[in-house]
Every structure is written in structure tokens, then in C-alpha cells.
N, C-alpha and C. Protein backbone atom coordinates (compact mmCIF):
# COMPACT_ATOMS: atom_id res chain seq x y z
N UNK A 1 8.31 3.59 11.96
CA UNK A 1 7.58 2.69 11.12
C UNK A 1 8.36 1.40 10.94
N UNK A 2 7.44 0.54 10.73
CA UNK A 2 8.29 -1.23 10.28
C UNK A 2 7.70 -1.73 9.28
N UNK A 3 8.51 -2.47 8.52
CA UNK A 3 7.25 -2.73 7.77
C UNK A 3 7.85 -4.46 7.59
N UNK A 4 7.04 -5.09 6.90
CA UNK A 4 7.42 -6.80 6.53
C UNK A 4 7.21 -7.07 5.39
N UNK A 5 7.54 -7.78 4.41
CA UNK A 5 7.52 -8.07 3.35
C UNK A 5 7.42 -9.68 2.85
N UNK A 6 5.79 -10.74 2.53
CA UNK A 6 6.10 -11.57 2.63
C UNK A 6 5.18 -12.06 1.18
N UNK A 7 5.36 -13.26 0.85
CA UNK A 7 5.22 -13.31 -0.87
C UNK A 7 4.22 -14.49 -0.28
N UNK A 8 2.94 -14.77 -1.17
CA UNK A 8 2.18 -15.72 -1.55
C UNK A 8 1.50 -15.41 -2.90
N UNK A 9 1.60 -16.76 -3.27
CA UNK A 9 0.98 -17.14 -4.71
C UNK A 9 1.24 -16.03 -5.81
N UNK A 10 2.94 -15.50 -5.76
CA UNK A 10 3.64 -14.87 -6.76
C UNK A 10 3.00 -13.54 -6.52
N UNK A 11 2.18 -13.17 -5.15
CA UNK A 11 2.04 -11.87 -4.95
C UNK A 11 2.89 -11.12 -3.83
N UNK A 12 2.97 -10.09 -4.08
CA UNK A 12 4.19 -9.39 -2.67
C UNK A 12 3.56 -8.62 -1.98
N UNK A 13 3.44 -9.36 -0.36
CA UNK A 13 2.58 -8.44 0.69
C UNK A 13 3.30 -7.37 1.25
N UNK A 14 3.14 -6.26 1.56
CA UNK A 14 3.93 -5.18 2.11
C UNK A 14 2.91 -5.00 3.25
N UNK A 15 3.20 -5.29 4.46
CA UNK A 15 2.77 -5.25 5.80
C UNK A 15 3.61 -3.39 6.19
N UNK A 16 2.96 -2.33 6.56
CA UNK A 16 3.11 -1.27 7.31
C UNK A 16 2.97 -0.77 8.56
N UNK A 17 3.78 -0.78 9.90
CA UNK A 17 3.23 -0.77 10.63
C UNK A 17 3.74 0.45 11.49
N UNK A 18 3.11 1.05 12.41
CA UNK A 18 3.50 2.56 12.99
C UNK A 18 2.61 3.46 12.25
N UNK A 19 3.54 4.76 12.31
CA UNK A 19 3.05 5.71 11.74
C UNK A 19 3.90 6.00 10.20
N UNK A 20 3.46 6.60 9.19
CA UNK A 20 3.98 6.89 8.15
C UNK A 20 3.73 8.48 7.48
N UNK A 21 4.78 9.08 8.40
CA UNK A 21 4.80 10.26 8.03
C UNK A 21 5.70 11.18 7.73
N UNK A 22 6.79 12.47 7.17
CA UNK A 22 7.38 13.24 6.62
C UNK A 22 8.83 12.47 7.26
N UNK A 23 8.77 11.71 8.21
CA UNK A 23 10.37 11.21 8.96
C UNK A 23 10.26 9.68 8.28
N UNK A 24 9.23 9.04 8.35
CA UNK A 24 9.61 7.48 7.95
C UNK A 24 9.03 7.54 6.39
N UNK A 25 8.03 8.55 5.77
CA UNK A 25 7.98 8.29 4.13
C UNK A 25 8.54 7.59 3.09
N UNK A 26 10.18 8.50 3.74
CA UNK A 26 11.23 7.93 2.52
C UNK A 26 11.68 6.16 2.34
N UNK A 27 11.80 6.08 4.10
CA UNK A 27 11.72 5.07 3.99
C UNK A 27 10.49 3.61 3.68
N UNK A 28 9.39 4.26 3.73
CA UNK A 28 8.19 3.30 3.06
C UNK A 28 8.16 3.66 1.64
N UNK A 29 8.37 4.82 0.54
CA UNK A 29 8.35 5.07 -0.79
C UNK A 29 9.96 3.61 -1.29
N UNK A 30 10.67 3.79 -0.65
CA UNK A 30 11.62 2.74 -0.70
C UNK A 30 11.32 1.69 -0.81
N UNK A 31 10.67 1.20 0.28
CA UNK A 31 9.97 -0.17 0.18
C UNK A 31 9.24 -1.02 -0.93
N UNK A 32 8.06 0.47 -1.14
CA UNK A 32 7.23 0.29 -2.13
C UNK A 32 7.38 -0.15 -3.43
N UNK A 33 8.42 0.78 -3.60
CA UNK A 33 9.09 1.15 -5.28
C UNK A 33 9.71 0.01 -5.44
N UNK A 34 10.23 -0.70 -4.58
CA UNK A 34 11.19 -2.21 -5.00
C UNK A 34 10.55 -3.05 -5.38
N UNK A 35 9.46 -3.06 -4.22
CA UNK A 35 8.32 -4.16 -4.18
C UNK A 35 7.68 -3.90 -5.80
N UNK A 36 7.13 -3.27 -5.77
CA UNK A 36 6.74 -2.69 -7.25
C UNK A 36 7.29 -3.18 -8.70
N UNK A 37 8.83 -2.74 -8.41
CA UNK A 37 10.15 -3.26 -9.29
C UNK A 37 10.36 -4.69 -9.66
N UNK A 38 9.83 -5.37 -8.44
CA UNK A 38 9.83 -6.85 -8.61
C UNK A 38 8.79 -7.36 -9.82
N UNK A 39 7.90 -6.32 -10.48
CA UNK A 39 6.79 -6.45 -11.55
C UNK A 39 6.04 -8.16 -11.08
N UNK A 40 5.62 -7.63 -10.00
CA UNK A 40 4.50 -9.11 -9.53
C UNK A 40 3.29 -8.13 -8.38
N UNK A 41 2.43 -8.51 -8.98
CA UNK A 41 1.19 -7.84 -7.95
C UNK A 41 1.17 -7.58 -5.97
N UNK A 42 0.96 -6.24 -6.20
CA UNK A 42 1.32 -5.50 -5.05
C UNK A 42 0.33 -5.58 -3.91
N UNK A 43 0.14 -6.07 -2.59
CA UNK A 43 -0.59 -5.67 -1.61
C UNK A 43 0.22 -4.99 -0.11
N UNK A 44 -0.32 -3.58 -0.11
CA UNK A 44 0.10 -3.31 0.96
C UNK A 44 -1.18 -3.15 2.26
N UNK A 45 -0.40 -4.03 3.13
CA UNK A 45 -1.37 -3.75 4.06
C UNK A 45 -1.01 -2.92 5.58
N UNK A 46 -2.13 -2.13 5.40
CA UNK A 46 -2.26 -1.00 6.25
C UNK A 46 -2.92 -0.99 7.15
N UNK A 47 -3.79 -2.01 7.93
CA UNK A 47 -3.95 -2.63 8.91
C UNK A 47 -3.26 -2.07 10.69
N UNK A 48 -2.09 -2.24 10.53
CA UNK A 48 -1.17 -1.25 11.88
C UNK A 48 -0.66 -0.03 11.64
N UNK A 49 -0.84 0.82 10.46
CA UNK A 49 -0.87 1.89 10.51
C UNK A 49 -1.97 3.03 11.41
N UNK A 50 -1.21 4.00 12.15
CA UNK A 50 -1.79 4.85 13.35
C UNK A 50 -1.82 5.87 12.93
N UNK A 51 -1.12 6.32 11.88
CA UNK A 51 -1.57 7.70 11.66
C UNK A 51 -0.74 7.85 9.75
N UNK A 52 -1.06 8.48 8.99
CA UNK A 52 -0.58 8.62 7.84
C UNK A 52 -0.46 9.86 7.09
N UNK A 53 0.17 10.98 6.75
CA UNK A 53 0.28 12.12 6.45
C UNK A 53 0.67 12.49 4.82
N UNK A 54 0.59 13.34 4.53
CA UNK A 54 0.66 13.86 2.89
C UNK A 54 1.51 12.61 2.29
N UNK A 55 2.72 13.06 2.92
CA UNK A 55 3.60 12.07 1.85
C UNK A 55 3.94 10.65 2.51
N UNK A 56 3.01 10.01 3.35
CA UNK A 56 2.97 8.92 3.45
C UNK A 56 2.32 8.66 2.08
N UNK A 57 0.69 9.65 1.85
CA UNK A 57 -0.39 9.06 0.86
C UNK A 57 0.98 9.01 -0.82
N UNK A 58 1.69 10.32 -0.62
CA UNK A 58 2.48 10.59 -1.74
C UNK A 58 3.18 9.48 -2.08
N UNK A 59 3.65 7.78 -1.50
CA UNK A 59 4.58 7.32 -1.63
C UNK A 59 3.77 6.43 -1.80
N UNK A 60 2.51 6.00 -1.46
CA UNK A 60 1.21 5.19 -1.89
C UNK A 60 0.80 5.60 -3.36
N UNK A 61 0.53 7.01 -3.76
CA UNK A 61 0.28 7.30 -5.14
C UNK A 61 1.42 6.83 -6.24
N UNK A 62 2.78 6.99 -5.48
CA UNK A 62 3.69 7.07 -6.94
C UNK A 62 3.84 5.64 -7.22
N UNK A 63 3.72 4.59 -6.22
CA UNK A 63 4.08 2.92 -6.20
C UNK A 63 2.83 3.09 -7.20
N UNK A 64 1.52 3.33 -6.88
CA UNK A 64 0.09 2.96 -7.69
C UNK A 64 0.44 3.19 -9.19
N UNK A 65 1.30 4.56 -9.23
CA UNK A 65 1.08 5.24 -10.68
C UNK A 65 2.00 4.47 -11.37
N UNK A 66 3.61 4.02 -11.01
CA UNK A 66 4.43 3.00 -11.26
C UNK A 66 4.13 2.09 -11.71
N UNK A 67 3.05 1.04 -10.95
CA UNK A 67 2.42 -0.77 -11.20
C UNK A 67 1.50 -0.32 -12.27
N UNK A 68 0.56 1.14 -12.35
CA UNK A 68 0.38 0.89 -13.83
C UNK A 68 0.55 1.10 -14.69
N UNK A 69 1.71 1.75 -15.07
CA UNK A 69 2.25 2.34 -15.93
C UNK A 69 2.94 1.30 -16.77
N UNK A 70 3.50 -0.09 -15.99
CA UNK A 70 3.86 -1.27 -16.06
C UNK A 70 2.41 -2.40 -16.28
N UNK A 71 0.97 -1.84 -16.65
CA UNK A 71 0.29 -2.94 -16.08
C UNK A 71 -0.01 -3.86 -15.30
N UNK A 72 0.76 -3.50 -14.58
CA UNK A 72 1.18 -3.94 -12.89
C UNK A 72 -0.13 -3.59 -12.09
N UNK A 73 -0.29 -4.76 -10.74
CA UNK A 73 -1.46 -4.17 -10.01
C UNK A 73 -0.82 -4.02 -8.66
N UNK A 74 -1.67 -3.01 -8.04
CA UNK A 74 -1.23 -2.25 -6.80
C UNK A 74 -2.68 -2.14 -6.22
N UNK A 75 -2.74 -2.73 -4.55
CA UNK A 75 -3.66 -2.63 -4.10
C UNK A 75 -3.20 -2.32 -2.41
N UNK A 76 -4.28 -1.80 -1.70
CA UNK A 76 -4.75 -2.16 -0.23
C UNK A 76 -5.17 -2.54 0.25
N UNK A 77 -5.04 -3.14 1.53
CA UNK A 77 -5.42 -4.21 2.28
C UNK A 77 -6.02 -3.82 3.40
N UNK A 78 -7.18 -3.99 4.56
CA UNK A 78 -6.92 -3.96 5.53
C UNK A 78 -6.45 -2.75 6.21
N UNK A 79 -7.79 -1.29 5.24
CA UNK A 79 -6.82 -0.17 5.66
C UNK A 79 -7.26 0.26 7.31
N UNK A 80 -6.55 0.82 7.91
CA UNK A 80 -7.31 0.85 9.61
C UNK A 80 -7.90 2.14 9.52
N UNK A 81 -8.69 1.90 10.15
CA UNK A 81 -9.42 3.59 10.35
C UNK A 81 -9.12 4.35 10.04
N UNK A 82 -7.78 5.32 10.57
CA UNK A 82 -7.77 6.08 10.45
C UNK A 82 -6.61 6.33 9.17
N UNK A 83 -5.66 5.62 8.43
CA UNK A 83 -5.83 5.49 7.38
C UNK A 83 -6.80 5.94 6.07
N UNK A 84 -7.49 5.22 6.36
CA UNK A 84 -8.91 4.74 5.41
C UNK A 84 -9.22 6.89 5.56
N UNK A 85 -9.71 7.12 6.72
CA UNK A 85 -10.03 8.44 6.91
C UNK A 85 -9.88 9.92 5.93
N UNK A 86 -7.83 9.72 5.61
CA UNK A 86 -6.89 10.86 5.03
C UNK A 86 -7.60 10.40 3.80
N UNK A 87 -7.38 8.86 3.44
CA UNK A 87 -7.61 8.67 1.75
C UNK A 87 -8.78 9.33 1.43
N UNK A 88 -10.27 9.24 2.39
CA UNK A 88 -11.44 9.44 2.34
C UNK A 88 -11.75 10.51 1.72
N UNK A 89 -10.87 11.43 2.69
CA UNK A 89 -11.10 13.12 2.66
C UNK A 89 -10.49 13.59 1.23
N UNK A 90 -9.33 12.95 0.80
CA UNK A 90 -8.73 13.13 -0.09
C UNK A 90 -9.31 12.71 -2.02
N UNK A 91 -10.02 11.78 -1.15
CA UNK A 91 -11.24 10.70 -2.35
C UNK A 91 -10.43 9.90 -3.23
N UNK A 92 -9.00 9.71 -2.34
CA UNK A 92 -8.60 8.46 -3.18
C UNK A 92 -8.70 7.15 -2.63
N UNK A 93 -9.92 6.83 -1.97
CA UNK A 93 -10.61 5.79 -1.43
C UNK A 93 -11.15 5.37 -3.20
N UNK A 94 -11.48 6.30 -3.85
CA UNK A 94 -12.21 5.72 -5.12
C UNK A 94 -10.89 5.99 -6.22
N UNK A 95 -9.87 6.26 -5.87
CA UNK A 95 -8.70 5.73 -6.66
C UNK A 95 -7.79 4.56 -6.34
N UNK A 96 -7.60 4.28 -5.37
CA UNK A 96 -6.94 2.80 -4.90
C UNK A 96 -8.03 1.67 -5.10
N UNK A 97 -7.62 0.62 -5.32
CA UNK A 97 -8.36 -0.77 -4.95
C UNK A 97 -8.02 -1.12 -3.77
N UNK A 98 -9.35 -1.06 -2.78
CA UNK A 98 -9.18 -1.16 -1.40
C UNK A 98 -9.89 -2.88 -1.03
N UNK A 99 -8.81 -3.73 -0.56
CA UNK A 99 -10.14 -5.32 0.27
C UNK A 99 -9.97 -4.90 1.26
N UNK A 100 -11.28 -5.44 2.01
CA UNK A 100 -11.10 -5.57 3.55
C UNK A 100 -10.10 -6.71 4.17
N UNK A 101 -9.68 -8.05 3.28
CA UNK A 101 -8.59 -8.75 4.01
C UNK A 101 -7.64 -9.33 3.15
N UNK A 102 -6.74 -9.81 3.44
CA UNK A 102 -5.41 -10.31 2.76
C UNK A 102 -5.85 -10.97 1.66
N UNK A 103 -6.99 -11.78 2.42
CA UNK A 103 -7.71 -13.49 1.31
C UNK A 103 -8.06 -12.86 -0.06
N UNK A 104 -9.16 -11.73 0.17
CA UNK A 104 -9.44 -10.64 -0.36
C UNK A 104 -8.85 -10.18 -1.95
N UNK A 105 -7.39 -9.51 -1.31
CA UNK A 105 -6.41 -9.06 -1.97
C UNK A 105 -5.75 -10.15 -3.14
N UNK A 106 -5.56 -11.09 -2.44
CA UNK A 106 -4.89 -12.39 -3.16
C UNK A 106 -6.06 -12.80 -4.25
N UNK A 107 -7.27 -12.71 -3.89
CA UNK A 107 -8.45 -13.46 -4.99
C UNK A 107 -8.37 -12.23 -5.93
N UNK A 108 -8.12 -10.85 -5.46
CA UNK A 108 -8.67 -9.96 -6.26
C UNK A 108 -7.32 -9.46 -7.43
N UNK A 109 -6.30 -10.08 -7.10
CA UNK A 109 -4.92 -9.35 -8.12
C UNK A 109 -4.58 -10.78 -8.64
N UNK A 110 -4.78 -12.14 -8.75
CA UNK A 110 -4.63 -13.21 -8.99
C UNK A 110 -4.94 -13.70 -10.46
């Protein structure tokens, strides 16, 4: 997994890319949790993600439960198919705030 990290209009984009699963988790829950820490509105986009497993979603839930626990917002971006799919099955498609694009994200946590 890779991921990028780039800031507009006092929001922090978290770009994910590869797969995110039981070997790279720790290292995306890492990511997350900082990004998070920074207490400025969260978009991760999931866009080049190929495949995503339990505790990929697990390191997506605890950043979510974190930003609001803080009143903090935490969103997704741009989830790719098969992404979008695990959350589906799981039905936390209707627990995340999902945009279809970055522009999206930025109008919607702003």
C-alpha cells in the first residue's frame, strides 16, 4: 500500500493506494489516526484501492469514531468498486459519508 497526504482549504486529503489488508492495515490505521490528530477535516480517498479486508474497514471505523468523538469530520472519497462493495455488504456505506469526488468532499466538510 502507498498512500499521500495533501492539504487544501485547511482540509487533509489521505490518498490510499494498493491493497489494504491484515499486512499494510497497521500501517494505514497510522496514517489515519495522525491525520485525524491534526483535528482538521478528514478525506480519505479510496479511489486506487484494489482490494480492502476486515481490518483495512477496522482502521477506517476507528479514524471515523475518533473525528467524532472530537466533532471532527471524517469522510470518503472516490470509493472504487470494489471498496465501495466490502462497505456495502457490511452496510457501512450508510455509516460513512461517502462523495463521489474530491470537489465533492471539500464542499461537503467545509
Amino acid at each position: 500500500m502507498k498512500h499521500d497526504i495533501t492539504e487544501k482549504n485547511n482540509v487533509t486529503i489521505v490518498s490510499l493506494v494498493g491493497d489494504v489488508d491484515l499486512e499494510s492495515s497497521p500501517e494505514a490505521r497510522k496514517i489515519l489516526m495522525e491525520c485525524v490528530n491534526l483535528n482538521r477535516p478528514v478525506l480519505v480517498n479510496l479511489s486506487g484501492i484494489g482490494y480492502i479486508d476486515s481490518s483495512g474497514v477496522a482502521s477506517l471505523i476507528e479514524a471515523l469514531q475518533t473525528a467524532r468523538k472530537r466533532d471532527g469530520e471524517f469522510a470518503l472519497v472516490k470509493v472504487s468498486d470494489g471498496a465501495l462493495r466490502v462497505l456495502q455488504l457490511a452496510r457501512l456505506d450508510k455509516i460513512f459519508t461517502i462523495y463521489d469526488t474530491v470537489e465533492d468532499g471539500l464542499a461537503g466538510v467545509s
